[in-house]
PDB file of N, CA and C in Angstrom:
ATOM      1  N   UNK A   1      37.633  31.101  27.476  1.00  0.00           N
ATOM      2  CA  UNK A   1      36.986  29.984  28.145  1.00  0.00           C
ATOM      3  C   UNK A   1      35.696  29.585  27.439  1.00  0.00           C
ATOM      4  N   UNK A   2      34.904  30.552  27.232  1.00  0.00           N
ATOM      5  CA  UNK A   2      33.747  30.395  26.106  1.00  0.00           C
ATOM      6  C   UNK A   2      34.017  29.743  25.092  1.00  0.00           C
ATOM      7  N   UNK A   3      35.445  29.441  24.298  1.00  0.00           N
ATOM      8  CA  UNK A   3      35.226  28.553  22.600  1.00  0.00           C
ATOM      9  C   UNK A   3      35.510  27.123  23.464  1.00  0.00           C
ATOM     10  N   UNK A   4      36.002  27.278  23.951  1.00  0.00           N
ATOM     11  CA  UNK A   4      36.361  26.031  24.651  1.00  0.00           C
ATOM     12  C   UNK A   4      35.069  25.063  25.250  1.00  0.00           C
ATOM     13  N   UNK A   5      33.981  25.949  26.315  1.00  0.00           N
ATOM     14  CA  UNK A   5      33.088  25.206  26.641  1.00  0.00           C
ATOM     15  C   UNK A   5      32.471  24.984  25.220  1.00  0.00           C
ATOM     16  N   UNK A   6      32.319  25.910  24.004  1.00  0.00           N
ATOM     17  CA  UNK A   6      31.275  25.631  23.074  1.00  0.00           C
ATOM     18  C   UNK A   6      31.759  24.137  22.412  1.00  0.00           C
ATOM     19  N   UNK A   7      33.334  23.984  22.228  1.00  0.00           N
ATOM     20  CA  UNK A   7      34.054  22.981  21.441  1.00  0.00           C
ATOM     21  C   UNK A   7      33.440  21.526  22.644  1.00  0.00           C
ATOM     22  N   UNK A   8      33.651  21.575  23.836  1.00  0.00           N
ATOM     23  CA  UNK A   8      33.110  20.389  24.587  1.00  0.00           C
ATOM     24  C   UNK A   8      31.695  20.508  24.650  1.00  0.00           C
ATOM     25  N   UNK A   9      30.550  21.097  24.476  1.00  0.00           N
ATOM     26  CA  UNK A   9      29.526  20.813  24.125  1.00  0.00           C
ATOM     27  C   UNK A   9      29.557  20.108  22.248  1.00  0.00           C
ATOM     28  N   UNK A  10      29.678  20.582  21.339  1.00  0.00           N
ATOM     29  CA  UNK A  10      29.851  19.844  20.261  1.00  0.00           C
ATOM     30  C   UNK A  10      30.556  18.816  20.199  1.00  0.00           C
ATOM     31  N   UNK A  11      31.595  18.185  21.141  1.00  0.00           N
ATOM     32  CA  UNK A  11      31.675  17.295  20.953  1.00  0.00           C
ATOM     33  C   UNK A  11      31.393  16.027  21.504  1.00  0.00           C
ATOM     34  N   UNK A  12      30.318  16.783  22.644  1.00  0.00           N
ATOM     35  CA  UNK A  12      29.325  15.748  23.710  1.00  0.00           C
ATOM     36  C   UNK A  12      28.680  15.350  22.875  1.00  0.00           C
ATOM     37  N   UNK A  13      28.108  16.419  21.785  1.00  0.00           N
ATOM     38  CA  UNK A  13      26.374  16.152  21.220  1.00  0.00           C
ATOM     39  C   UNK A  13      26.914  15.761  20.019  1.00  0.00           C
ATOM     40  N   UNK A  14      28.135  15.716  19.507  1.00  0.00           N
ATOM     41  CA  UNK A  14      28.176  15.075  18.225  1.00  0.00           C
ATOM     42  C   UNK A  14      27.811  13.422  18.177  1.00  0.00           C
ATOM     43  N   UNK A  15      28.182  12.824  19.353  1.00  0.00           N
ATOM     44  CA  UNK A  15      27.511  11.280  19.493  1.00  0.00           C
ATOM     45  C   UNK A  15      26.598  10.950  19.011  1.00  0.00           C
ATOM     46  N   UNK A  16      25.945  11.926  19.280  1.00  0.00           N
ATOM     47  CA  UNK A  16      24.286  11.612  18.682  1.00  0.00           C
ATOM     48  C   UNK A  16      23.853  11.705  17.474  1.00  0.00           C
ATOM     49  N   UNK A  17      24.777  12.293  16.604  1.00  0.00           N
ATOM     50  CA  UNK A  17      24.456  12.786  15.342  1.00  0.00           C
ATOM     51  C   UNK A  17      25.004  11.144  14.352  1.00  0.00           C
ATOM     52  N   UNK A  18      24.146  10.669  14.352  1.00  0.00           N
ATOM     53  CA  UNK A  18      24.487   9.080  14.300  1.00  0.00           C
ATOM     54  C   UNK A  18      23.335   9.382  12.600  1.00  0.00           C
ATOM     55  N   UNK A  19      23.387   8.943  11.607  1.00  0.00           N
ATOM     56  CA  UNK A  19      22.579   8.439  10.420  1.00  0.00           C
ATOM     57  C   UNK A  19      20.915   8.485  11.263  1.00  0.00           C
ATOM     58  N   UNK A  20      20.272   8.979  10.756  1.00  0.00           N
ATOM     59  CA  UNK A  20      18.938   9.341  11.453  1.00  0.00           C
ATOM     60  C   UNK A  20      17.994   7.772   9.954  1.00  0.00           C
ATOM     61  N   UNK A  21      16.711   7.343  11.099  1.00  0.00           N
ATOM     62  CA  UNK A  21      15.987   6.576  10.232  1.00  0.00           C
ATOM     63  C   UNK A  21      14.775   7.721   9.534  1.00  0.00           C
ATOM     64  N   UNK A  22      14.640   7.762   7.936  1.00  0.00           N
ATOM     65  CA  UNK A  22      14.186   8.350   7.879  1.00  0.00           C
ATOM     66  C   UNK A  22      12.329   8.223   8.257  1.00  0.00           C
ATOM     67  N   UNK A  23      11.990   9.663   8.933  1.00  0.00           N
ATOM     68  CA  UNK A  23      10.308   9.342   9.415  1.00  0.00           C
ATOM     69  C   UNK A  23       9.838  10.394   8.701  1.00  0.00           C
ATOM     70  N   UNK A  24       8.651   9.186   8.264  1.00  0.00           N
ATOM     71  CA  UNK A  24       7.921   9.786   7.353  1.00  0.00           C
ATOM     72  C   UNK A  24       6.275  10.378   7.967  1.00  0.00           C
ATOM     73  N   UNK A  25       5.711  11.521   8.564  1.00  0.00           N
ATOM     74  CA  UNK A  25       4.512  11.247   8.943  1.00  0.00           C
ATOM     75  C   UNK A  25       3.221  10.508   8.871  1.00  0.00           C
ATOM     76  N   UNK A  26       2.130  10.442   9.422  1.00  0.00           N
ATOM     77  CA  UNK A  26       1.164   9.568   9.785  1.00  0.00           C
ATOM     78  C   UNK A  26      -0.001   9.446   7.993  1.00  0.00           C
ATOM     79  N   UNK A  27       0.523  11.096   7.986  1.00  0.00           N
ATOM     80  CA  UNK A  27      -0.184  11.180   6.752  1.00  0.00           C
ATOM     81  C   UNK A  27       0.346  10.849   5.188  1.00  0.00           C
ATOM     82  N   UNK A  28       1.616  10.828   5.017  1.00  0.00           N
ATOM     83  CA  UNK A  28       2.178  10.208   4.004  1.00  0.00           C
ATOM     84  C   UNK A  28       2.271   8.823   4.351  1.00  0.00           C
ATOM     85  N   UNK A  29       2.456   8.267   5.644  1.00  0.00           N
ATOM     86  CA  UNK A  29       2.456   7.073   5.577  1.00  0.00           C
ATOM     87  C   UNK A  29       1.425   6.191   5.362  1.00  0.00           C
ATOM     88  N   UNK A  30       0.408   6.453   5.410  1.00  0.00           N
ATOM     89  CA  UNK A  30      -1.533   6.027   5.436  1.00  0.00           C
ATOM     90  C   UNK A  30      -1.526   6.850   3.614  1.00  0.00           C
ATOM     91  N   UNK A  31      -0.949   7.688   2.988  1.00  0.00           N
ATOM     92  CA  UNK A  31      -1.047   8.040   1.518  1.00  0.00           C
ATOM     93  C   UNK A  31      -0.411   7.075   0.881  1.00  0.00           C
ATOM     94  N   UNK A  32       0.601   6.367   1.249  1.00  0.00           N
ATOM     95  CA  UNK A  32       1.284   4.983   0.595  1.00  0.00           C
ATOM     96  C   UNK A  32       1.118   4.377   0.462  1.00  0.00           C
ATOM     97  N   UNK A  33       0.119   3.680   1.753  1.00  0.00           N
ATOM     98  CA  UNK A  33      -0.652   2.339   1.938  1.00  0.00           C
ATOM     99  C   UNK A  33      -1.741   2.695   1.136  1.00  0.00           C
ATOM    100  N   UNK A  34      -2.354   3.880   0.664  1.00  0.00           N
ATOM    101  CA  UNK A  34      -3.918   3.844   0.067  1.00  0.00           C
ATOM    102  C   UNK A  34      -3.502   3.900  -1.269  1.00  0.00           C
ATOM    103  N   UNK A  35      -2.162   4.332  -1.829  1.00  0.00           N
ATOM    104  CA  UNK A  35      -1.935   4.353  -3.009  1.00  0.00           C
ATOM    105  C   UNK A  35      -1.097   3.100  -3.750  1.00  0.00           C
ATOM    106  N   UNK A  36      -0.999   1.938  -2.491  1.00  0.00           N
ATOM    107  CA  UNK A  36      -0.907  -0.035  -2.790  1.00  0.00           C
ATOM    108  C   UNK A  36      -2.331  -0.046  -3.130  1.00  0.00           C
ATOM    109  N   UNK A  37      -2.922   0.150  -2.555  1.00  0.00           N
ATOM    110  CA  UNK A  37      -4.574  -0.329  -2.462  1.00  0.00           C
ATOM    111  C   UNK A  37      -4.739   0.102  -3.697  1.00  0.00           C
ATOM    112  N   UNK A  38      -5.198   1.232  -3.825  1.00  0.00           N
ATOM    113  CA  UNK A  38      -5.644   1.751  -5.202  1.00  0.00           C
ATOM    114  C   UNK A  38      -4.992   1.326  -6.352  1.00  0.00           C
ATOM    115  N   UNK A  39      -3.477   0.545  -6.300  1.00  0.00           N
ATOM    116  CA  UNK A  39      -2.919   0.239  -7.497  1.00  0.00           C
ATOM    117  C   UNK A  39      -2.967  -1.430  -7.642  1.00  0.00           C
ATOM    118  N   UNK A  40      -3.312  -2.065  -6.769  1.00  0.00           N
ATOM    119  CA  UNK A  40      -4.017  -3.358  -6.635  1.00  0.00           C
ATOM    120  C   UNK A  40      -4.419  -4.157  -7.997  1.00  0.00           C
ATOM    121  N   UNK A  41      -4.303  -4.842  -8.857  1.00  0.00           N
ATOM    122  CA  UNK A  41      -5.133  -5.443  -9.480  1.00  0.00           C
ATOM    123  C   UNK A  41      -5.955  -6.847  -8.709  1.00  0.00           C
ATOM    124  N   UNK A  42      -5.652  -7.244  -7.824  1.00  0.00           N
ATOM    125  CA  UNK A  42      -6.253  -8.218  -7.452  1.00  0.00           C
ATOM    126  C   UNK A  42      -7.869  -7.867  -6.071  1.00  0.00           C
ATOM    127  N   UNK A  43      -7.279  -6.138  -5.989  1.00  0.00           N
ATOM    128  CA  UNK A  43      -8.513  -5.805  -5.105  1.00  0.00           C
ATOM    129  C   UNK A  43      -9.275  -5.365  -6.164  1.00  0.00           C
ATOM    130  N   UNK A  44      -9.254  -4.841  -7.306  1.00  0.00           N
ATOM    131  CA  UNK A  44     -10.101  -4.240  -8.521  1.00  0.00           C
ATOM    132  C   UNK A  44     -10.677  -5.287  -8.679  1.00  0.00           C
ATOM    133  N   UNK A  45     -10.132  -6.449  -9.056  1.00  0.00           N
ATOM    134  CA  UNK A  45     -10.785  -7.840  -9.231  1.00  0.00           C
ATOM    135  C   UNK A  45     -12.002  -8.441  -8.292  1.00  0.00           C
ATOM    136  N   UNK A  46     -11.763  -7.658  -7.088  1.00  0.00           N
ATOM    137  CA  UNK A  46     -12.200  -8.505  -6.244  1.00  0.00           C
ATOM    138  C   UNK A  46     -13.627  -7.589  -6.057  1.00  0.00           C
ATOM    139  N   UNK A  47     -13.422  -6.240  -6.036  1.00  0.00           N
ATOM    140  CA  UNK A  47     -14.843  -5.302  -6.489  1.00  0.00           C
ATOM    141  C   UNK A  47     -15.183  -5.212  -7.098  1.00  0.00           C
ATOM    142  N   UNK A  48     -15.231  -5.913  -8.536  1.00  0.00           N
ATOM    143  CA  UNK A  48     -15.566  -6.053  -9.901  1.00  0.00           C
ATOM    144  C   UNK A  48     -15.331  -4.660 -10.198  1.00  0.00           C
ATOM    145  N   UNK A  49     -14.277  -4.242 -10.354  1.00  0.00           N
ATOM    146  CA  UNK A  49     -14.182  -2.764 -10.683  1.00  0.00           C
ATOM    147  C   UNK A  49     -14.802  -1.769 -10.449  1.00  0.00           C
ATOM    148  N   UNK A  50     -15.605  -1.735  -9.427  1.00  0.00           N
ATOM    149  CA  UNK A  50     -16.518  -0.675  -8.933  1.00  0.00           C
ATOM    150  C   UNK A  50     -15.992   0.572  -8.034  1.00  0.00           C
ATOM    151  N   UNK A  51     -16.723   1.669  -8.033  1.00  0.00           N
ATOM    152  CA  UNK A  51     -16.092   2.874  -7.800  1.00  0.00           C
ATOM    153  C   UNK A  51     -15.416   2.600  -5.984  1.00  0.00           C
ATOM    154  N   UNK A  52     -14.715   2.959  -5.615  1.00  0.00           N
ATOM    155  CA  UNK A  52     -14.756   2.694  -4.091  1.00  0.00           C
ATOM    156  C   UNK A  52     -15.367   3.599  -3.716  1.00  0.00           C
ATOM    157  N   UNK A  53     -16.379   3.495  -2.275  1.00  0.00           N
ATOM    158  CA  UNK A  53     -16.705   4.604  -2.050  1.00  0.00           C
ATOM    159  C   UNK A  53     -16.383   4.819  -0.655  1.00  0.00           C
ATOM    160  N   UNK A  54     -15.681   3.872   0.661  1.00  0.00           N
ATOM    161  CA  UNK A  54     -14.963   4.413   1.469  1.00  0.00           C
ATOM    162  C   UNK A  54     -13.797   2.999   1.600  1.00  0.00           C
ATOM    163  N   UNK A  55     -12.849   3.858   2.672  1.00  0.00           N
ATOM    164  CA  UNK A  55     -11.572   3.165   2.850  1.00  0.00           C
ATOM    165  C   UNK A  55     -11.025   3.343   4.148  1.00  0.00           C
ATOM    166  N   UNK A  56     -10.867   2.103   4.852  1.00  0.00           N
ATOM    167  CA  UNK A  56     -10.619   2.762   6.388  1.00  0.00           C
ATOM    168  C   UNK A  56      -9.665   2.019   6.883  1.00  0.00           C
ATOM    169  N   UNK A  57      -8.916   2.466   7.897  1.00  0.00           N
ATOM    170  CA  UNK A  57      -7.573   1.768   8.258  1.00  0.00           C
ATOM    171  C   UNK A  57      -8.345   0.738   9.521  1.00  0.00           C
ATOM    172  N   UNK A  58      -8.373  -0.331   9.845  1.00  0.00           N
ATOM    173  CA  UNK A  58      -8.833  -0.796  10.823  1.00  0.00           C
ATOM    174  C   UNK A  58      -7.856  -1.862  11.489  1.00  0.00           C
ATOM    175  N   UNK A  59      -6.710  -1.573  11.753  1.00  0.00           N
ATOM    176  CA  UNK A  59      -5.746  -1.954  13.009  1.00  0.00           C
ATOM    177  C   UNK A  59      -5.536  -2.877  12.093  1.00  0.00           C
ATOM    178  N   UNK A  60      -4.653  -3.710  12.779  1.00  0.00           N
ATOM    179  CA  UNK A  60      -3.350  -4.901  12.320  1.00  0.00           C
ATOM    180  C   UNK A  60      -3.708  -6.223  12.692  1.00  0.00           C
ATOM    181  N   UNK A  61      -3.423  -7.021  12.225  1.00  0.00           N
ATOM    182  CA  UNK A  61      -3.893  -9.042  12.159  1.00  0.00           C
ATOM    183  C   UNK A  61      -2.428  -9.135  13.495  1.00  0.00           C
ATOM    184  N   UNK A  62      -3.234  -9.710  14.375  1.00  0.00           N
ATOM    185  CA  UNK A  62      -2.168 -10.162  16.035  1.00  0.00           C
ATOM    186  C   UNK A  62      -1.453 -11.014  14.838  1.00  0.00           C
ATOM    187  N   UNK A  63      -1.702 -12.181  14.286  1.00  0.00           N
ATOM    188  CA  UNK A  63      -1.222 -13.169  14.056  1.00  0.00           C
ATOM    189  C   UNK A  63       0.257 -12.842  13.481  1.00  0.00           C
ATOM    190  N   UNK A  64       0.199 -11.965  12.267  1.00  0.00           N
ATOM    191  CA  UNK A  64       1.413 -11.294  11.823  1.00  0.00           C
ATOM    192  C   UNK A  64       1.977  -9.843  12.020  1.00  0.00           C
ATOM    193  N   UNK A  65       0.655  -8.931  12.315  1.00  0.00           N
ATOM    194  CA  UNK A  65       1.330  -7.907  12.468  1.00  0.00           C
ATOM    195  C   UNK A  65       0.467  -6.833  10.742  1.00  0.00           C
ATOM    196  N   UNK A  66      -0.257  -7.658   9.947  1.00  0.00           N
ATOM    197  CA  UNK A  66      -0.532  -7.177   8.935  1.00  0.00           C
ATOM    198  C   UNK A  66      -1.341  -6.183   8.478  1.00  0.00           C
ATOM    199  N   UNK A  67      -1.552  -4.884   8.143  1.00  0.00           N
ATOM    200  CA  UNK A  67      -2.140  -3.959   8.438  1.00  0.00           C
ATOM    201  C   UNK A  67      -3.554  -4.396   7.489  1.00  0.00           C
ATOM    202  N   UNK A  68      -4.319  -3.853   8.597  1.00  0.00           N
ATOM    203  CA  UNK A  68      -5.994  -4.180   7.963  1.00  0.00           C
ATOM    204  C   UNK A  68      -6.769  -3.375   7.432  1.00  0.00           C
ATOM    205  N   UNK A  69      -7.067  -2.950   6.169  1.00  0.00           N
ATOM    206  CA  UNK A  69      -8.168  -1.843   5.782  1.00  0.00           C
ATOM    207  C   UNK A  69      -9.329  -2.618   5.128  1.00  0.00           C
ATOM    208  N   UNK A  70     -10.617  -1.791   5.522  1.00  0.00           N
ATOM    209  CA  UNK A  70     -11.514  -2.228   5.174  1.00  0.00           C
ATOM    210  C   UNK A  70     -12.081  -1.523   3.963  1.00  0.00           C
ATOM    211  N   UNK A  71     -12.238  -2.105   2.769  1.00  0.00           N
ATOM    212  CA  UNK A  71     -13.350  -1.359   1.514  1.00  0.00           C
ATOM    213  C   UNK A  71     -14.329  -1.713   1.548  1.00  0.00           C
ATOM    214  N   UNK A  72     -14.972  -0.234   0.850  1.00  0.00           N
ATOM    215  CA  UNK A  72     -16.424  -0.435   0.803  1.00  0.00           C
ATOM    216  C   UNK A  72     -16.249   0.004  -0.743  1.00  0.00           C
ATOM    217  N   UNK A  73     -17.879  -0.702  -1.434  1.00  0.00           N
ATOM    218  CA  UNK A  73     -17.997   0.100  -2.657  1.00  0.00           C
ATOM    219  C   UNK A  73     -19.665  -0.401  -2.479  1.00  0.00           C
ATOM    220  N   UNK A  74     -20.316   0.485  -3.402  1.00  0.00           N
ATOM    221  CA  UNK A  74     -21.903   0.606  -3.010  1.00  0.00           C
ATOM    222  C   UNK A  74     -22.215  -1.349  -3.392  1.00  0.00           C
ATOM    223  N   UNK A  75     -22.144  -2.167  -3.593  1.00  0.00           N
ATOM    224  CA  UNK A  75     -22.459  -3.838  -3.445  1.00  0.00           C
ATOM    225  C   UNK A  75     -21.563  -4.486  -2.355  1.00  0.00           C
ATOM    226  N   UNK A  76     -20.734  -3.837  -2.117  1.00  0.00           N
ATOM    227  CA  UNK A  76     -19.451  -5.399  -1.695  1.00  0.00           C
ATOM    228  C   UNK A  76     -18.366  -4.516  -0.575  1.00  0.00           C
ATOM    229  N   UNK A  77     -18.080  -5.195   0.504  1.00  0.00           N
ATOM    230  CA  UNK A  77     -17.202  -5.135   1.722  1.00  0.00           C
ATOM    231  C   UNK A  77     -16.384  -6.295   1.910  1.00  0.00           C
ATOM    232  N   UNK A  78     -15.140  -6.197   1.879  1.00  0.00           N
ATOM    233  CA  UNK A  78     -14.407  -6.783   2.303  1.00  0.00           C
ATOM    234  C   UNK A  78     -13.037  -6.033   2.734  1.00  0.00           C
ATOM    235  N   UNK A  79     -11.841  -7.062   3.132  1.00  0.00           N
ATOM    236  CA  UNK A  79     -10.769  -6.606   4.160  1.00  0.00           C
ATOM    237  C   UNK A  79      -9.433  -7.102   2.847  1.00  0.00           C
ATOM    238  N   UNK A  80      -8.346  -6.018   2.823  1.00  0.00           N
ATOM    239  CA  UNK A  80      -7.240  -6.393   2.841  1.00  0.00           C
ATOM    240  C   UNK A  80      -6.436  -6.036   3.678  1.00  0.00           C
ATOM    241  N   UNK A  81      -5.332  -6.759   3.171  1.00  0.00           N
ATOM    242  CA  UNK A  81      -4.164  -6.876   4.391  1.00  0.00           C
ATOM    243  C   UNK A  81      -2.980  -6.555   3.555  1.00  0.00           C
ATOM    244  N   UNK A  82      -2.080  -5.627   4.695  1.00  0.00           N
ATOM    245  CA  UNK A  82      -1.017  -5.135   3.664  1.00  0.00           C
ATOM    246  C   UNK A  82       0.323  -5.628   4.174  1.00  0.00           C
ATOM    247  N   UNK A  83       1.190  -5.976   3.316  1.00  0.00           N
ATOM    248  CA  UNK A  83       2.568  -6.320   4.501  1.00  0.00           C
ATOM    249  C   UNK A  83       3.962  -5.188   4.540  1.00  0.00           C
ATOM    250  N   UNK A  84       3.847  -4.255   5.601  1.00  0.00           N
ATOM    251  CA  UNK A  84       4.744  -3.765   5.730  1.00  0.00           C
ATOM    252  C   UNK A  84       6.505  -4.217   5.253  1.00  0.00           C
ATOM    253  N   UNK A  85       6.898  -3.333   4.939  1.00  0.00           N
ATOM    254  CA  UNK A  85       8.471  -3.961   4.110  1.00  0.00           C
ATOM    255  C   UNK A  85       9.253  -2.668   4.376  1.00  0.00           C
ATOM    256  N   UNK A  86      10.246  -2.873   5.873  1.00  0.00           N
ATOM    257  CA  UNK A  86      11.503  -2.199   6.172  1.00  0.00           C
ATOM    258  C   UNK A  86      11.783  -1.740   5.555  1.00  0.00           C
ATOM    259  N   UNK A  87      12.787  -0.512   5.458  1.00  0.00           N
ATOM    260  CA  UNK A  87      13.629   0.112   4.195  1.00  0.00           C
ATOM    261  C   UNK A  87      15.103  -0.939   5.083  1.00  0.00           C
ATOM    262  N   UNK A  88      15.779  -1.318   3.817  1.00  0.00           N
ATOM    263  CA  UNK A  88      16.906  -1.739   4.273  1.00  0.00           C
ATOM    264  C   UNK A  88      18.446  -0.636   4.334  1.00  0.00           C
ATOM    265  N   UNK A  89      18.648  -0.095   5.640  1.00  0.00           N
ATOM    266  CA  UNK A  89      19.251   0.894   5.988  1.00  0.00           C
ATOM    267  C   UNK A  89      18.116   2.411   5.964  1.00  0.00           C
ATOM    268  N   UNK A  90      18.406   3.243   5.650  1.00  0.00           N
ATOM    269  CA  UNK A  90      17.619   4.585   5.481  1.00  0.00           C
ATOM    270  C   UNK A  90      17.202   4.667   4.991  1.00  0.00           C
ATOM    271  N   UNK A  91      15.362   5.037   4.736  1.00  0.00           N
ATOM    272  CA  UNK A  91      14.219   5.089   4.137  1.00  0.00           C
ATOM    273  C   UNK A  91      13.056   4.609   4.682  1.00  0.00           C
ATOM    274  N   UNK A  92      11.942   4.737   3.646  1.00  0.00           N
ATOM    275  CA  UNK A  92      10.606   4.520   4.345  1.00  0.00           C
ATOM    276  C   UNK A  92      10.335   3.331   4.125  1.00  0.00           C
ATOM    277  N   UNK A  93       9.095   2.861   4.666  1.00  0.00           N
ATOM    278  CA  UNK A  93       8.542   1.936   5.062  1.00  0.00           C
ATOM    279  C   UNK A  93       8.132   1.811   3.162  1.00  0.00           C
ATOM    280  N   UNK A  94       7.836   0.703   2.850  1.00  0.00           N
ATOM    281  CA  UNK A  94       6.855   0.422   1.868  1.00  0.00           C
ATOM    282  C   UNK A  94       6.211  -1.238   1.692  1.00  0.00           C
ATOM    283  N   UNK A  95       5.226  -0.675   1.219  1.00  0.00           N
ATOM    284  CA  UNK A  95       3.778  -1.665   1.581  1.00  0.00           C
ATOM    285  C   UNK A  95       3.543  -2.916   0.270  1.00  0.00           C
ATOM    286  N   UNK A  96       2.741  -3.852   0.674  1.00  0.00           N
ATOM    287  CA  UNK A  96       2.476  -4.638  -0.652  1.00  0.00           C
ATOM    288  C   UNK A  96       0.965  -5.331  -0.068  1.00  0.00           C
ATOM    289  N   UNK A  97       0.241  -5.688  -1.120  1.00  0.00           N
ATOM    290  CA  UNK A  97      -0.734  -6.360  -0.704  1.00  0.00           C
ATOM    291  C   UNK A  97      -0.571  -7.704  -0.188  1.00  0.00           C
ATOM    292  N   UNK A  98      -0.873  -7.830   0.701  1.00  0.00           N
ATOM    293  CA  UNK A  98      -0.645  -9.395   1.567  1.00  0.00           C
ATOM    294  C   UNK A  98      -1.901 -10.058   1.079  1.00  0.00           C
ATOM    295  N   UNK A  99      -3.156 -10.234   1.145  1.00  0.00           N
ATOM    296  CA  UNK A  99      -4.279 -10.738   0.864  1.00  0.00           C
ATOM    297  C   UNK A  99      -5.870  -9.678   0.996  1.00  0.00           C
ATOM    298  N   UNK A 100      -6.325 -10.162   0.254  1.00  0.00           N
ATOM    299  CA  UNK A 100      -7.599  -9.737  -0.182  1.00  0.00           C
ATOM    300  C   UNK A 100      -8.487 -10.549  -0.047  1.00  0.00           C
ATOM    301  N   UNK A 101      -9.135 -10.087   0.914  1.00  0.00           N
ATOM    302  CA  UNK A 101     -10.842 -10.845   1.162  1.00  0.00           C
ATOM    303  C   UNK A 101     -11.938 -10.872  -0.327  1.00  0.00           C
ATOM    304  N   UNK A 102     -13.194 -11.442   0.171  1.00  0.00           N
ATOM    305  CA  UNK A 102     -13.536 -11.567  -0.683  1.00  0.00           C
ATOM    306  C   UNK A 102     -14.709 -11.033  -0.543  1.00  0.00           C
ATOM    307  N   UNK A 103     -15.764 -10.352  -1.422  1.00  0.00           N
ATOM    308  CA  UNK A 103     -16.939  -9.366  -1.681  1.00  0.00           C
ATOM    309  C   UNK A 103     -18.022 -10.249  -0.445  1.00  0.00           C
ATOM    310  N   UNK A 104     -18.972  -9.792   0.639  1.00  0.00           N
ATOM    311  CA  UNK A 104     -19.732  -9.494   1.476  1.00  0.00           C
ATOM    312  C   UNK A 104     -21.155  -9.172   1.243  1.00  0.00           C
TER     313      UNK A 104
END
């Protein structure tokens, strides 16, 4: 009676075993977005190449949804915006620069 209940439990819970989306944590996912940023030529441009000296996630634009970080470098503050990009089927999220403010 025991293989039997084990065979109708596996094949209750096999339903579920459906293609999983892959998740990536909070911290690789915020390492992806800082490593768009950092590979940027149009934000280098926009700090005249200066060292960064902080980088902060500061929530999303209502209008689209576009993720907002703020740079600093010792002259100049401004905001980019990043645009999230689905994985199509299984995979991670990946990022692109949407726009770049301008030095403050």
């Amino acid at each position: 009676m025991k293989p039997a209940l084990g065979l109708a439990f596996a094949l209750a819970t096999s339903c579920f075993a459906l293609p999983a989306q892959a998740a990536v944590s909070g911290f690789y996912d915020s390492a992806a977005q800082v490593e768009v940023l950092m590979q940027s030529g149009a934000l280098a441009d926009a700090v005249r190449q200066l060292p960064i000296r902080e980088l902060t996630r500061a929530g999303q634009r209502r209008s689209d949804g576009a993720l907002r970080w703020r740079v600093r470098t010792e002259r100049c503050k401004l905001v980019v915006y990043l645009e999230a990009i689905p994985p199509q089927g299984v995979g991670r999220t990946r990022y692109a620069v949407k726009e770049v403010g301008s030095c403050r």
